[in-house]
Protein backbone atom coordinates (compact mmCIF):
# COMPACT_ATOMS: atom_id res chain seq x y z
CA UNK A 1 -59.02 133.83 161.36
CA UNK A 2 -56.03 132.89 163.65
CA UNK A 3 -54.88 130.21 161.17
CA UNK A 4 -51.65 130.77 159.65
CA UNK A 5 -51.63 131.65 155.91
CA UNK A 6 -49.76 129.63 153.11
CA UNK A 7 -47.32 132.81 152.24
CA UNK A 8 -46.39 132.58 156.14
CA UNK A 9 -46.12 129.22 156.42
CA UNK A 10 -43.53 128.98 153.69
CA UNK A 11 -41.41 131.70 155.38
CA UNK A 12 -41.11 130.03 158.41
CA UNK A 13 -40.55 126.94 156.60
CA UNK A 14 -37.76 128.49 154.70
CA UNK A 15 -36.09 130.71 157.31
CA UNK A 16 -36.18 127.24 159.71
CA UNK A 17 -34.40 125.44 156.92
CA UNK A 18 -31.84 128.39 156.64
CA UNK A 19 -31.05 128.68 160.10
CA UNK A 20 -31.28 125.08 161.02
CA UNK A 21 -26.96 124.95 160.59
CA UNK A 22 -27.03 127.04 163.63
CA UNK A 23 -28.44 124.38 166.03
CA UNK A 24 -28.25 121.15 164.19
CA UNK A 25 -26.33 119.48 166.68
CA UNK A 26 -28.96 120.11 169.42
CA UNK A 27 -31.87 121.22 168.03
CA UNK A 28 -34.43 119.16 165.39
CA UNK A 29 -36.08 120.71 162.47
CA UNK A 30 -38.99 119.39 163.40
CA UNK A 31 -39.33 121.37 166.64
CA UNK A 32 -37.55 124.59 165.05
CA UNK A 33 -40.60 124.03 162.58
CA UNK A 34 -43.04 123.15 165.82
CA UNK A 35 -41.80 126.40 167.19
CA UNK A 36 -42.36 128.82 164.39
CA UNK A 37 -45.87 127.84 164.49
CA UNK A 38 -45.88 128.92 168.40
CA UNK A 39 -44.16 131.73 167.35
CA UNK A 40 -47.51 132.82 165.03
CA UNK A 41 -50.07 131.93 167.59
CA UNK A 42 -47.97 134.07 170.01
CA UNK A 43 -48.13 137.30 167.98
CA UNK A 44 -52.27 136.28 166.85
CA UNK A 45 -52.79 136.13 170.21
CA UNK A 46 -50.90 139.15 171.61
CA UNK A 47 -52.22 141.51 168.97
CA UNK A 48 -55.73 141.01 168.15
CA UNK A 49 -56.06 144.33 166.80
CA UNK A 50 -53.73 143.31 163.56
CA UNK A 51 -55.82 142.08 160.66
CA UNK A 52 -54.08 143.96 158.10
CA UNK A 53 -51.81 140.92 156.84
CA UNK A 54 -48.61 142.12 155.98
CA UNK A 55 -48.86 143.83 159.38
CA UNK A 56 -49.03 140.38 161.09
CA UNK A 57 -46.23 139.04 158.71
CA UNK A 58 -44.12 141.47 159.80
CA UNK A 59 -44.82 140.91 163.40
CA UNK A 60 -44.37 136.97 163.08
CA UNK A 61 -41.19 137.42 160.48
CA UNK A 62 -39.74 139.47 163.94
CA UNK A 63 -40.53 137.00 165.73
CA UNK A 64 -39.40 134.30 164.73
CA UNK A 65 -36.41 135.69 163.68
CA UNK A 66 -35.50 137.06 167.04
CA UNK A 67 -36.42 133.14 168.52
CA UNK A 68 -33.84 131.94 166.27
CA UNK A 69 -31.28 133.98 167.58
CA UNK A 70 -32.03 134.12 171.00
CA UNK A 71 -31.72 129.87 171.03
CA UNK A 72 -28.33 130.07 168.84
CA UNK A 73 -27.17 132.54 171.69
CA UNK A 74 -27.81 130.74 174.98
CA UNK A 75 -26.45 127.86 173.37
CA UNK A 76 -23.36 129.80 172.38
CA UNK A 77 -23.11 131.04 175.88
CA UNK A 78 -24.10 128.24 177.53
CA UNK A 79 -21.45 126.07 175.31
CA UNK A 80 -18.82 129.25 176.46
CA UNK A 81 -19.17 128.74 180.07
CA UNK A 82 -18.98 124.86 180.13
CA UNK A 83 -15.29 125.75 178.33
CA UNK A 84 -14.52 128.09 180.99
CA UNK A 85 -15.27 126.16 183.67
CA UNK A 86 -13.63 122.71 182.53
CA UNK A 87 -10.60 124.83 181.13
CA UNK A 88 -9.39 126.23 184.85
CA UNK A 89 -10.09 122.39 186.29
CA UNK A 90 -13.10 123.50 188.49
CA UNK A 91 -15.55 121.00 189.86
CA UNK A 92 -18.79 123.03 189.63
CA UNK A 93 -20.89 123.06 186.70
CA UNK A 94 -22.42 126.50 185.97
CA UNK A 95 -25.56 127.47 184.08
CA UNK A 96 -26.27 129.37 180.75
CA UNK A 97 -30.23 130.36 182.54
CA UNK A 98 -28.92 133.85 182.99
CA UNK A 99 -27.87 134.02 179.02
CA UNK A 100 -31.01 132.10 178.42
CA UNK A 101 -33.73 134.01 177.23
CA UNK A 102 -37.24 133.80 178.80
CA UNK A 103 -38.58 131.83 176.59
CA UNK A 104 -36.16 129.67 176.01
CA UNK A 105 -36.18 128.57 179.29
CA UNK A 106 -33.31 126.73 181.41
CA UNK A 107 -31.04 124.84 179.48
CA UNK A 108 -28.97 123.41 182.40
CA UNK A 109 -29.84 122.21 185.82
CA UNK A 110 -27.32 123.07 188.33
C-alpha cells in the first residue's frame, strides 16, 4: 500500500533530472533521486488518511518540489554569505543553518 507507484516514480525521476543543474556541483543525482523517495514515504506516512491517488500525487509532487528548492536556496545563501564574509577580509566563517531549512539540516559547522 505505501509503495510508490510507477506514474510517481517517473515524476520524481524526471523532475530530479530537471532540476539536477541547480545543484550539480554539490549535490549527486543519485541522492536527489534517494531523496525523492524519502520525500514519498514522508507524505505516506504523514497522511494515512489519503488513498485517493492523485490526492497523494499531489501531496508528494509538493513535496518534492518544495525539497528541491529549499536545498538550491540554502546553498544559494549559504554560497552568499561565504562571499560576504571573504569579500570585507574577515577571519570568521559564518553559517548558512539559519537559511537552511529543517530538513535540510546544517550545511556548515562553525
Amino acid at each position: 500500500m505505501n509503495d510508490m507507484d510507477e506514474g510517481a516514480r517517473r515524476w520524481m525521476l524526471k523532475a530530479a533530472h530537471a532540476n539536477y543543474w541547480r545543484m550539480c556541483s554539490w549535490y549527486d543525482i543519485d541522492d536527489l533521486i534517494q531523496d525523492g523517495y524519502m520525500c514519498y514515504w514522508q507524505i505516506r506516512r504523514r497522511y494515512p488518511e489519503a488513498v485517493d491517488k492523485p490526492h497523494i500525487m499531489m501531496l508528494f509532487m509538493r513535496t518534492f518540489t518544495n525539497y528541491i528548492h529549499d536545498l538550491a536556496k540554502a546553498r544559494r545563501c549559504m554560497d552568499a554569505e561565504f562571499w560576504f564574509t571573504d569579500s570585507l577580509g574577515q577571519s570568521e566563517q559564518m553559517t548558512a543553518s539559519a537559511h537552511a531549512p529543517r530538513h535540510v539540516g546544517r550545511l556548515v559547522e562553525a
